[in-house]
N, C-alpha and C. Protein backbone atom coordinates (compact mmCIF):
# COMPACT_ATOMS: atom_id res chain seq x y z
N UNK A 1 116.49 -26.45 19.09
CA UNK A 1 116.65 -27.87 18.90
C UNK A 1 115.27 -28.48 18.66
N UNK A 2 115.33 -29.38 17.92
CA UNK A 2 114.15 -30.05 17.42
C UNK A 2 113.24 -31.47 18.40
N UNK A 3 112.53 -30.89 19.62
CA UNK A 3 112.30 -31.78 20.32
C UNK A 3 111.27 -33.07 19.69
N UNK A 4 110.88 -33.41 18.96
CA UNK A 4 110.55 -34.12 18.19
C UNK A 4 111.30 -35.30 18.40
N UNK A 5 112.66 -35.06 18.27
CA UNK A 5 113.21 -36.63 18.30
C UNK A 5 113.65 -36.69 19.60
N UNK A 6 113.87 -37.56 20.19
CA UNK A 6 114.24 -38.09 21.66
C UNK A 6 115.89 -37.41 21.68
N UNK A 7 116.16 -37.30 22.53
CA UNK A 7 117.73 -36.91 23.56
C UNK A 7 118.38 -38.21 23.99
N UNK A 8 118.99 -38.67 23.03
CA UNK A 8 119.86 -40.25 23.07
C UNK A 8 120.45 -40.17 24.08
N UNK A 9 121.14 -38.96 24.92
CA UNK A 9 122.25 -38.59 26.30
C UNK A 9 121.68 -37.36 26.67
N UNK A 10 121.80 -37.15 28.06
CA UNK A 10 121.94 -36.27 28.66
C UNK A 10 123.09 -36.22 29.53
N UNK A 11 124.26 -35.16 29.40
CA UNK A 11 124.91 -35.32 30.38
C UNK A 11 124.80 -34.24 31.27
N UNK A 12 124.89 -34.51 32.79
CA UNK A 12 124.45 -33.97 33.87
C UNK A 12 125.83 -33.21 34.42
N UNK A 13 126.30 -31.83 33.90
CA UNK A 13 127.87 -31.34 34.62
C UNK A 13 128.53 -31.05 33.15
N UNK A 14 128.80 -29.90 33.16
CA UNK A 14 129.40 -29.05 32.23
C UNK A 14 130.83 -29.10 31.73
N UNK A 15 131.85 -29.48 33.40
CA UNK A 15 133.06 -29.32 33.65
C UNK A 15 133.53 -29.94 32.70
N UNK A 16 134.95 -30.46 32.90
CA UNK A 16 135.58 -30.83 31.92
C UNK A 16 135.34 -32.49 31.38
N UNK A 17 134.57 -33.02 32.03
CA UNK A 17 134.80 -34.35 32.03
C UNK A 17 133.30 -34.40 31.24
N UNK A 18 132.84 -33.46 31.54
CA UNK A 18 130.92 -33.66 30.72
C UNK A 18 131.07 -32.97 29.25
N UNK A 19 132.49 -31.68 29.20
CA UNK A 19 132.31 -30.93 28.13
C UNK A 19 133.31 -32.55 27.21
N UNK A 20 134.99 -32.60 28.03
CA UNK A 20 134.97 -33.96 26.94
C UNK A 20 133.83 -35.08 26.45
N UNK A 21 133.39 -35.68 26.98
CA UNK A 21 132.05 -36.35 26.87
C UNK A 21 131.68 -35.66 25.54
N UNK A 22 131.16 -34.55 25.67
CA UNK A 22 130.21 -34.16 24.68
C UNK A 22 131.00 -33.81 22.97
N UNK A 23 132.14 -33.61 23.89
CA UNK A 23 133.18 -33.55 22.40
C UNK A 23 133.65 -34.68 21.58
N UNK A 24 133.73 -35.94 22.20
CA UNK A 24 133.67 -37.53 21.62
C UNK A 24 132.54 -37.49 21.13
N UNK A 25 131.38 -37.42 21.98
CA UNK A 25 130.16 -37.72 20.93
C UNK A 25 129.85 -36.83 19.68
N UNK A 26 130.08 -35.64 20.16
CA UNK A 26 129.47 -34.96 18.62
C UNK A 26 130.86 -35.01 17.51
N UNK A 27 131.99 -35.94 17.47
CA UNK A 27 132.87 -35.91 16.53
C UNK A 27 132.39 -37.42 16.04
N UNK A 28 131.60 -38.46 16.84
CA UNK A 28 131.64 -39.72 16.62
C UNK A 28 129.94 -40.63 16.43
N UNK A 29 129.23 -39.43 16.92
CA UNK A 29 127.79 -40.29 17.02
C UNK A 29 127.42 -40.51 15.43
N UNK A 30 126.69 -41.25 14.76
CA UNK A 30 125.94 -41.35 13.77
C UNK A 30 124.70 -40.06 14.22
N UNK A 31 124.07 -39.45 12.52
CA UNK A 31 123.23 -39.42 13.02
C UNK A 31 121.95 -40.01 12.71
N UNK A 32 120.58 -39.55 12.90
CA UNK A 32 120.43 -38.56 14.04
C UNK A 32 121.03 -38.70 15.63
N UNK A 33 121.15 -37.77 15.95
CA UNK A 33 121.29 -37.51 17.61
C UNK A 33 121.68 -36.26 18.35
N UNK A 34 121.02 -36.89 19.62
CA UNK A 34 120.54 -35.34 19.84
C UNK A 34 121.48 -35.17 21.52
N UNK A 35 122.07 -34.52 21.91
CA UNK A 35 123.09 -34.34 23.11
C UNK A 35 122.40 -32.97 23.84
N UNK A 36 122.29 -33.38 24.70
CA UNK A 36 121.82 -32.72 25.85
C UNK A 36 123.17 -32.00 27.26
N UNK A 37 123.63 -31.29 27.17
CA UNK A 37 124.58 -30.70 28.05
C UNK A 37 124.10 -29.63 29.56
N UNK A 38 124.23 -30.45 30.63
CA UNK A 38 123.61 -29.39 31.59
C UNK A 38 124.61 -29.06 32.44
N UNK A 39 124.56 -27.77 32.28
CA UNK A 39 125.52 -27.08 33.77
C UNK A 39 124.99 -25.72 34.26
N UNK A 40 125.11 -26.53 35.31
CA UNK A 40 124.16 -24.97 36.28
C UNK A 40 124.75 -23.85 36.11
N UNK A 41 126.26 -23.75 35.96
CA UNK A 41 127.13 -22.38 36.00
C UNK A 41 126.67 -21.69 34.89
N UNK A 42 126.04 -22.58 33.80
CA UNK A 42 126.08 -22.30 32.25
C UNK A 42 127.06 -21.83 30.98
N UNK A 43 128.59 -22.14 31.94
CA UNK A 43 129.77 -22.27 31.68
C UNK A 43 130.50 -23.93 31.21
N UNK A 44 130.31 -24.16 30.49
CA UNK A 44 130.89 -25.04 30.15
C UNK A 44 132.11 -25.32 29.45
N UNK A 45 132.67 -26.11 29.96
CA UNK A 45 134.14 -26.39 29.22
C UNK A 45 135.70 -26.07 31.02
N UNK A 46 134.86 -25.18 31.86
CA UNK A 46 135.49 -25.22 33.06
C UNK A 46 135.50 -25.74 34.22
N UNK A 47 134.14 -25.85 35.06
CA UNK A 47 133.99 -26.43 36.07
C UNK A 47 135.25 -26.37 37.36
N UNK A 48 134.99 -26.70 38.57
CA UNK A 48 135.96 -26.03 39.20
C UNK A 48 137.52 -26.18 38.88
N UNK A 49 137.88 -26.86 38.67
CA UNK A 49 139.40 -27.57 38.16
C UNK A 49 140.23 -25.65 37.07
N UNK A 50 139.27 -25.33 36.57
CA UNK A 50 139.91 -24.81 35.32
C UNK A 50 138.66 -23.04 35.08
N UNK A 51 138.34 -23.10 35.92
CA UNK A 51 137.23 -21.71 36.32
C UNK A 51 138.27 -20.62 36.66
N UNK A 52 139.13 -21.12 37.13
CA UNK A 52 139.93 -19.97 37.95
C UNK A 52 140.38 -19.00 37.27
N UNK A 53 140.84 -17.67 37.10
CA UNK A 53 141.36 -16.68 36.63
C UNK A 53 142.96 -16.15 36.27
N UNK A 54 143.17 -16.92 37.73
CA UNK A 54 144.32 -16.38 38.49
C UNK A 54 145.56 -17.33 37.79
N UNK A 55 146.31 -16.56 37.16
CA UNK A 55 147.54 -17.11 36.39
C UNK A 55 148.83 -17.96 37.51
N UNK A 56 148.59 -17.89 38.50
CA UNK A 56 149.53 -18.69 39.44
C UNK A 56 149.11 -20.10 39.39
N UNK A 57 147.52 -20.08 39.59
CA UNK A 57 147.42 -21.30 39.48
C UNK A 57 147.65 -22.50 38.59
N UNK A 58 148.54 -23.20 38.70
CA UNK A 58 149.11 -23.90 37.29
C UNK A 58 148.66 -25.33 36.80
N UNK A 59 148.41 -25.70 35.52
CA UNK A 59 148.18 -27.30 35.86
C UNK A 59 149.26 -28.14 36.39
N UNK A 60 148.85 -29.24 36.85
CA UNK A 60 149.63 -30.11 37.37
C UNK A 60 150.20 -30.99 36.50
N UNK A 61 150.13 -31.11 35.18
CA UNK A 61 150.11 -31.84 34.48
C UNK A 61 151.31 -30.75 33.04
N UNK A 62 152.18 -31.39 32.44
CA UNK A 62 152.71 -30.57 31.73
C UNK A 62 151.94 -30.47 30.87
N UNK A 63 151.59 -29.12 29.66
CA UNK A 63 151.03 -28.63 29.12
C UNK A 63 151.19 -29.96 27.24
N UNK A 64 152.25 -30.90 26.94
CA UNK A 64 152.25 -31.48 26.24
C UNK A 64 151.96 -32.56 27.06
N UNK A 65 150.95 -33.38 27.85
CA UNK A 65 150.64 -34.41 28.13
C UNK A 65 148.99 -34.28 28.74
N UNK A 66 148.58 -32.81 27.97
CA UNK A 66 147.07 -32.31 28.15
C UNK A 66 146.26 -32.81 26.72
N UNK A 67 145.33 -33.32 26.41
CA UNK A 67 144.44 -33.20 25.71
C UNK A 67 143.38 -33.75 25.36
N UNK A 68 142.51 -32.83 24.96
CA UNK A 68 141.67 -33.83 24.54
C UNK A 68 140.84 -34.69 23.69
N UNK A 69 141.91 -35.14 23.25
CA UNK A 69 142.17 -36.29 22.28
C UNK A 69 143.38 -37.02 22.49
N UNK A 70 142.87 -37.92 23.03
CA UNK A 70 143.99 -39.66 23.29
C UNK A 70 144.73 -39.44 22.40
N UNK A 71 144.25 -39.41 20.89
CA UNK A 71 145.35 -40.37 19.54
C UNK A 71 145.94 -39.04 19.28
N UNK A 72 146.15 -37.78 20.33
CA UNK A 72 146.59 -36.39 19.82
C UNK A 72 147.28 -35.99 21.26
N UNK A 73 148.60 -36.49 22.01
CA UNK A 73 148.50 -36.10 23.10
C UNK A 73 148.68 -34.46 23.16
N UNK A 74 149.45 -34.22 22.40
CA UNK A 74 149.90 -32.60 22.61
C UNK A 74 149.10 -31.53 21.94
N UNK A 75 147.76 -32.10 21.86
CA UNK A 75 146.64 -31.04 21.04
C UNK A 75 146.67 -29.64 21.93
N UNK A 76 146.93 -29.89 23.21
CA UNK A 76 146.61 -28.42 24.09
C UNK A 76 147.90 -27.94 23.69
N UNK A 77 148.61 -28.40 23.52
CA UNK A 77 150.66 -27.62 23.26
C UNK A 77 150.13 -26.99 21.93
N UNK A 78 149.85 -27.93 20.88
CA UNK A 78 149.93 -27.14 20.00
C UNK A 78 148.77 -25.90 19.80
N UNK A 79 147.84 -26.05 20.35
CA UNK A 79 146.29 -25.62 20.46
C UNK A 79 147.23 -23.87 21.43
N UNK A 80 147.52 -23.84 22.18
CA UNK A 80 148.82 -22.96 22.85
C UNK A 80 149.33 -21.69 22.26
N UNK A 81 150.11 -22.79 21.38
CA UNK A 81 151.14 -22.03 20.24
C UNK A 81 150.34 -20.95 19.45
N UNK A 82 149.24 -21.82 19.00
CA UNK A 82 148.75 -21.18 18.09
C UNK A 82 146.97 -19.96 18.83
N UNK A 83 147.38 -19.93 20.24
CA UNK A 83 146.50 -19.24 20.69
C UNK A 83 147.17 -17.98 22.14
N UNK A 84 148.12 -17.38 21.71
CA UNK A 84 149.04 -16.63 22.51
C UNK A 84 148.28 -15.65 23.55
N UNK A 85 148.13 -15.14 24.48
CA UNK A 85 147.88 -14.62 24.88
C UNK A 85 148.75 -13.09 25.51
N UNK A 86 147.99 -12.25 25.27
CA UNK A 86 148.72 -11.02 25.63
C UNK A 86 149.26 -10.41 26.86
N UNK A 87 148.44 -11.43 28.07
CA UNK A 87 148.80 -10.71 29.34
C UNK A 87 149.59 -11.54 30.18
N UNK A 88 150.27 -12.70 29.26
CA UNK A 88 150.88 -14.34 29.80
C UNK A 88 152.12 -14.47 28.80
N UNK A 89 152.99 -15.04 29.11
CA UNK A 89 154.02 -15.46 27.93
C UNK A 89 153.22 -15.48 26.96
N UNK A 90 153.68 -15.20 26.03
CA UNK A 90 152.72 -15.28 24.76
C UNK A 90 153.09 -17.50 23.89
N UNK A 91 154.33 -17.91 24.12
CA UNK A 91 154.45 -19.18 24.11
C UNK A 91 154.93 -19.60 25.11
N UNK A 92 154.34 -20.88 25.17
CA UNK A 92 154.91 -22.24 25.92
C UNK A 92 155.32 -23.13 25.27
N UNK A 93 156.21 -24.21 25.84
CA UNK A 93 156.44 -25.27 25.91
C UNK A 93 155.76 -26.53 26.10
N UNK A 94 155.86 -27.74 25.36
CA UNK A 94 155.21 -28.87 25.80
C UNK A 94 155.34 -29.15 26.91
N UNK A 95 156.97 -29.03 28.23
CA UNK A 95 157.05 -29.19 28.97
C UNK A 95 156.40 -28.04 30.35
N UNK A 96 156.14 -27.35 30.12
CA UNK A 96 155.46 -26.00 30.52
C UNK A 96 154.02 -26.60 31.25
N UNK A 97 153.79 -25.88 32.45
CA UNK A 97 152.93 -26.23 33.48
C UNK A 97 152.10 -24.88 33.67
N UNK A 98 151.46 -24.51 33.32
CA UNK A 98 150.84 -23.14 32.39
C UNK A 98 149.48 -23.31 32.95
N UNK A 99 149.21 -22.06 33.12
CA UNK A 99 147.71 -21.76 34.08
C UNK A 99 146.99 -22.14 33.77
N UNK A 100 145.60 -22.75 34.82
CA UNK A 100 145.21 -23.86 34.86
C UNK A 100 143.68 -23.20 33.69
N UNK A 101 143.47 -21.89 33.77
CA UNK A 101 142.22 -21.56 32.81
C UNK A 101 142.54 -21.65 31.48
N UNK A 102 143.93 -21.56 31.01
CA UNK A 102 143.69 -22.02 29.68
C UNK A 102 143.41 -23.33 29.27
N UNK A 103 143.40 -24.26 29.89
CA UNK A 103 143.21 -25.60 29.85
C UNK A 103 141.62 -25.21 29.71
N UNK A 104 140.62 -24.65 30.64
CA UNK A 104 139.30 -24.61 30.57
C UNK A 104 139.11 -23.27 28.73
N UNK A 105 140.11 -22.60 28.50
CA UNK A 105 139.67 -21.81 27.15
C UNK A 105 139.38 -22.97 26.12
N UNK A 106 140.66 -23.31 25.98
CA UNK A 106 141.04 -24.48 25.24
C UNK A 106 139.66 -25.87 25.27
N UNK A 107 139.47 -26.38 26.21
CA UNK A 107 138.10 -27.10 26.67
C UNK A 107 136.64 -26.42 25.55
N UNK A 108 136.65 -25.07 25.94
CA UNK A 108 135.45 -24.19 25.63
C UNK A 108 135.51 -24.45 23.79
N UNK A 109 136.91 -23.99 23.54
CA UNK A 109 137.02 -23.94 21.97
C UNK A 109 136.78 -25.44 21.32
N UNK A 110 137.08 -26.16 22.17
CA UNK A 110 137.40 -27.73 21.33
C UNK A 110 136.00 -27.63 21.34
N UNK A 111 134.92 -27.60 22.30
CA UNK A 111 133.38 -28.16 22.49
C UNK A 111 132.80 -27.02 21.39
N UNK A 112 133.31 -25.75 21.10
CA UNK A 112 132.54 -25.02 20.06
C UNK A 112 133.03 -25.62 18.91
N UNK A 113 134.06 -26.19 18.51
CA UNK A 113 134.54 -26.16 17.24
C UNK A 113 133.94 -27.84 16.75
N UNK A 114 133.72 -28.64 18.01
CA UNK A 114 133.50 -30.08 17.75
C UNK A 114 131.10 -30.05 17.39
N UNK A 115 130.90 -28.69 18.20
CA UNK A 115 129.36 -28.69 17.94
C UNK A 115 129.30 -28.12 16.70
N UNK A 116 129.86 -26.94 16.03
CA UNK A 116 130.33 -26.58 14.47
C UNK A 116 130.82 -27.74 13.31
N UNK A 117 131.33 -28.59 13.74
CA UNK A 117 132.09 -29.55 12.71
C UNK A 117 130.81 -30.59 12.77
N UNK A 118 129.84 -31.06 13.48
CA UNK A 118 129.65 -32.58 13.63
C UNK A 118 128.69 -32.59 12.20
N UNK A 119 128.33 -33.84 12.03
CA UNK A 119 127.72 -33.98 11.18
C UNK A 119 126.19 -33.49 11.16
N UNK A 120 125.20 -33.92 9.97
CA UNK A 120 124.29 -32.72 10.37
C UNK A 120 122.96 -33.92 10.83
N UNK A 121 122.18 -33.31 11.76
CA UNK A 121 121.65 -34.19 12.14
C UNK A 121 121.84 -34.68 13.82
N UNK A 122 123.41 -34.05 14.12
CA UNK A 122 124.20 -34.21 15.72
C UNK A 122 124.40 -33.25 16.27
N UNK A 123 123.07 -33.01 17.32
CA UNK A 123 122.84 -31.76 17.85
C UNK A 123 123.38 -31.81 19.41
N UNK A 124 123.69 -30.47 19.41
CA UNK A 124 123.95 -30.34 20.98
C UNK A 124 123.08 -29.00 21.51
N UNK A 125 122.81 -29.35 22.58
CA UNK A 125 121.78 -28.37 23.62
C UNK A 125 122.44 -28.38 24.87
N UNK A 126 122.89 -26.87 24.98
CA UNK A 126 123.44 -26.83 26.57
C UNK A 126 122.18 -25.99 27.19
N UNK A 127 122.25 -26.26 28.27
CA UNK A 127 121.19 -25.83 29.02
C UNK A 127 121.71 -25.12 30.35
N UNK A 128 121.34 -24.63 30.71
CA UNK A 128 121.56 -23.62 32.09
C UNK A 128 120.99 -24.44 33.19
N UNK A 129 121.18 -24.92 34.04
CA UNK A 129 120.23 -25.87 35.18
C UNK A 129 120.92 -26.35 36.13
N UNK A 130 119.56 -26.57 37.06
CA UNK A 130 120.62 -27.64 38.25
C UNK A 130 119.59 -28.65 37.68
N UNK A 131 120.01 -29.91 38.23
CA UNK A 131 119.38 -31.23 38.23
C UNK A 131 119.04 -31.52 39.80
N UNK A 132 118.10 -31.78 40.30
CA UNK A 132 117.37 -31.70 41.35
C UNK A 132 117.34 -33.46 41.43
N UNK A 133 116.66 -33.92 40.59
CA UNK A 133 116.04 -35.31 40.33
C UNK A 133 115.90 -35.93 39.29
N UNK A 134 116.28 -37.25 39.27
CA UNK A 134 116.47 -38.54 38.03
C UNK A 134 115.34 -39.51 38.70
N UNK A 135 114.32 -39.78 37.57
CA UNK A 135 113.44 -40.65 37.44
C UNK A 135 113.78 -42.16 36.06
N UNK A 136 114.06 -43.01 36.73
CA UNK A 136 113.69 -44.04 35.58
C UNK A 136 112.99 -44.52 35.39
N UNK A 137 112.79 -44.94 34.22
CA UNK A 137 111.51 -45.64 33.62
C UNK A 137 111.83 -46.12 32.95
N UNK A 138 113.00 -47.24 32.79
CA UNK A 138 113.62 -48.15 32.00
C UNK A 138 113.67 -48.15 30.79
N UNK A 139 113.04 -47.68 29.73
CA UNK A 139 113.60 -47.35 28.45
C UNK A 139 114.19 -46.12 28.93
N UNK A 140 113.52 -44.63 29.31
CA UNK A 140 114.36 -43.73 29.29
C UNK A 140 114.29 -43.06 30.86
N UNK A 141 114.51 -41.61 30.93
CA UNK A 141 115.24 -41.38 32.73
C UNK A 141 114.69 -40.12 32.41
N UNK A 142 113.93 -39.56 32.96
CA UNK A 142 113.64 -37.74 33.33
C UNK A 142 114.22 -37.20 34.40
N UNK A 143 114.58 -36.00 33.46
CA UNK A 143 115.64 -35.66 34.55
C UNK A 143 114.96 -33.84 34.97
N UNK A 144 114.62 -33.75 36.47
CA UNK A 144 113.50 -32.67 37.06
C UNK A 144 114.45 -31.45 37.74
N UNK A 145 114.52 -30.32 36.63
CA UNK A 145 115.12 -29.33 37.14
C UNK A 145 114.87 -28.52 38.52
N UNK A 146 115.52 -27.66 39.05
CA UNK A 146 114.90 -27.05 40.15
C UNK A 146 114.06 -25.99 39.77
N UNK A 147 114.15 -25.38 38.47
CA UNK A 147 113.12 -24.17 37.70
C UNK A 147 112.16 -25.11 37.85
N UNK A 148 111.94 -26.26 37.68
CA UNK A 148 110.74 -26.71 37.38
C UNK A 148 110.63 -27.72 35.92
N UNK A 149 111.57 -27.65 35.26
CA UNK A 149 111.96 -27.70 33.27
C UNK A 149 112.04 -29.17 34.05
N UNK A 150 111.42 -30.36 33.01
CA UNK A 150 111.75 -31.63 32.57
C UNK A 150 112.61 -31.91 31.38
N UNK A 151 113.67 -32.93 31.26
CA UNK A 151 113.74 -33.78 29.90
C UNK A 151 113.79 -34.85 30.61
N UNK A 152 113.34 -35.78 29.04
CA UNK A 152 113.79 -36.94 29.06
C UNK A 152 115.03 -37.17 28.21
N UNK A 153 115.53 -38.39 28.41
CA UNK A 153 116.84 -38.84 27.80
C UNK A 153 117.08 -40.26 28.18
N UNK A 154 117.37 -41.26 26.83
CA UNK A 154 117.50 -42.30 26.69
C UNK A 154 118.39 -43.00 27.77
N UNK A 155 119.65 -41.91 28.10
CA UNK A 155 120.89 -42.66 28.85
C UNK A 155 120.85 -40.73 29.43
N UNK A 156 121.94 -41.34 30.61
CA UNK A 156 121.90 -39.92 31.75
C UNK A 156 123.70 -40.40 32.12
N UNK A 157 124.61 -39.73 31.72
CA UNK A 157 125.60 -39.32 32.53
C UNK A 157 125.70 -38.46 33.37
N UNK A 158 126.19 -39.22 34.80
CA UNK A 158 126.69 -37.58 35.51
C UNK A 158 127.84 -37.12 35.91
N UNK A 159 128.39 -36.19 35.08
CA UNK A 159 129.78 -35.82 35.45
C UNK A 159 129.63 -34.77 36.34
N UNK A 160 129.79 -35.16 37.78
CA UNK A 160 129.29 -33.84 38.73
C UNK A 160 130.74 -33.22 39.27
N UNK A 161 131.56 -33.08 39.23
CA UNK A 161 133.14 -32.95 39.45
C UNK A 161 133.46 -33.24 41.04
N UNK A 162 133.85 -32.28 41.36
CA UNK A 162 134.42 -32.35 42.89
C UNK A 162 132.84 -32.03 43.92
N UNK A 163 132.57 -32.82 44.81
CA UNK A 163 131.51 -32.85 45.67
C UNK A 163 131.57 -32.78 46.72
N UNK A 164 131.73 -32.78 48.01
CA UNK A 164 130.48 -31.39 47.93
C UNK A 164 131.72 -30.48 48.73
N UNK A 165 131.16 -29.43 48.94
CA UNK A 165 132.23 -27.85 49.02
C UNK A 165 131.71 -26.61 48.32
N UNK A 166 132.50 -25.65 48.85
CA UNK A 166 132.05 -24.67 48.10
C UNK A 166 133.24 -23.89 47.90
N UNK A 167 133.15 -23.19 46.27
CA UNK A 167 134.34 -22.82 45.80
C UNK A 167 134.06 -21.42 45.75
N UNK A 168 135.53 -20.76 45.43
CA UNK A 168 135.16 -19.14 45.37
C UNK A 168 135.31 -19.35 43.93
């Protein structure tokens, strides 16, 4: 990535709420701009909600009232259909309450396919990190890893998910 130009966002949390985030912006920013994505797991698109493995665990939510895209409710139904898996029903249903990691596959693919499509000029940088510390300085906010790594960034979201605990 071309540090030269400033980091318009940084968002702070990978999970699902930082990977949507990053998938609105890189389908919608003008450019230039430059997106900054941090998650310590260096997994993004899961975060605890949708990390899990284990096919019991189901969403709570029916599988046609998942997505992510508002003006598209059934993007994960159809996103589904057309992504079968071999060791799971191979289809579902819109009404179907379907394990909770494909929701995080699905997440992963939308954020690769939305950093592939954006226009040119609308960059994304995921980064591996914890965030330790946020400094402002009123035009922009540095944000002080625990490696030691600085950025700056114009604006700082933090999508930190479920706090505090520890998950298996």
């Amino acid at each position: 990535m071309d540090h030269a130009h400033p980091i318009q966002i940084a968002i702070v949390g990978g999970g699902a709420a930082g990977s949507l985030l990053a998938i609105q912006l890189l389908r919608q920013a003008p450019a230039p701009f430059r997106i900054l994505l941090i998650e310590r797991s260096g997994e993004c698109g899961r975060g605890v909600a949708y990390r899990t493995r284990c096919p019991q665990h189901l969403l709570n939510v029916p599988a046609g009232r998942m997505s992510a895209f508002p003006h598209v409710p059934d993007h994960f139904a159809r996103w589904l259909k057309s992504h079968p898996t071999p060791t799971e029903a191979p289809l579902y249903s819109a009404g179907d309450f379907v394990p909770r990691h494909l929701f995080g596959q699905y997440l992963q693919q939308v954020l690769a396919e939305a950093r592939a499509d954006a226009l040119p000029g609308v960059e994304l940088e995921v980064i591996e990190a914890e965030i330790v510390d946020l400094g402002d300085h009123g035009e922009s906010v540095t944000l002080q890893c625990r490696d030691g790594r600085t950025f700056t960034a114009e604006r700082v979201v933090l999508a930190l998910g479920n706090l505090p605990g520890e998950y298996p």
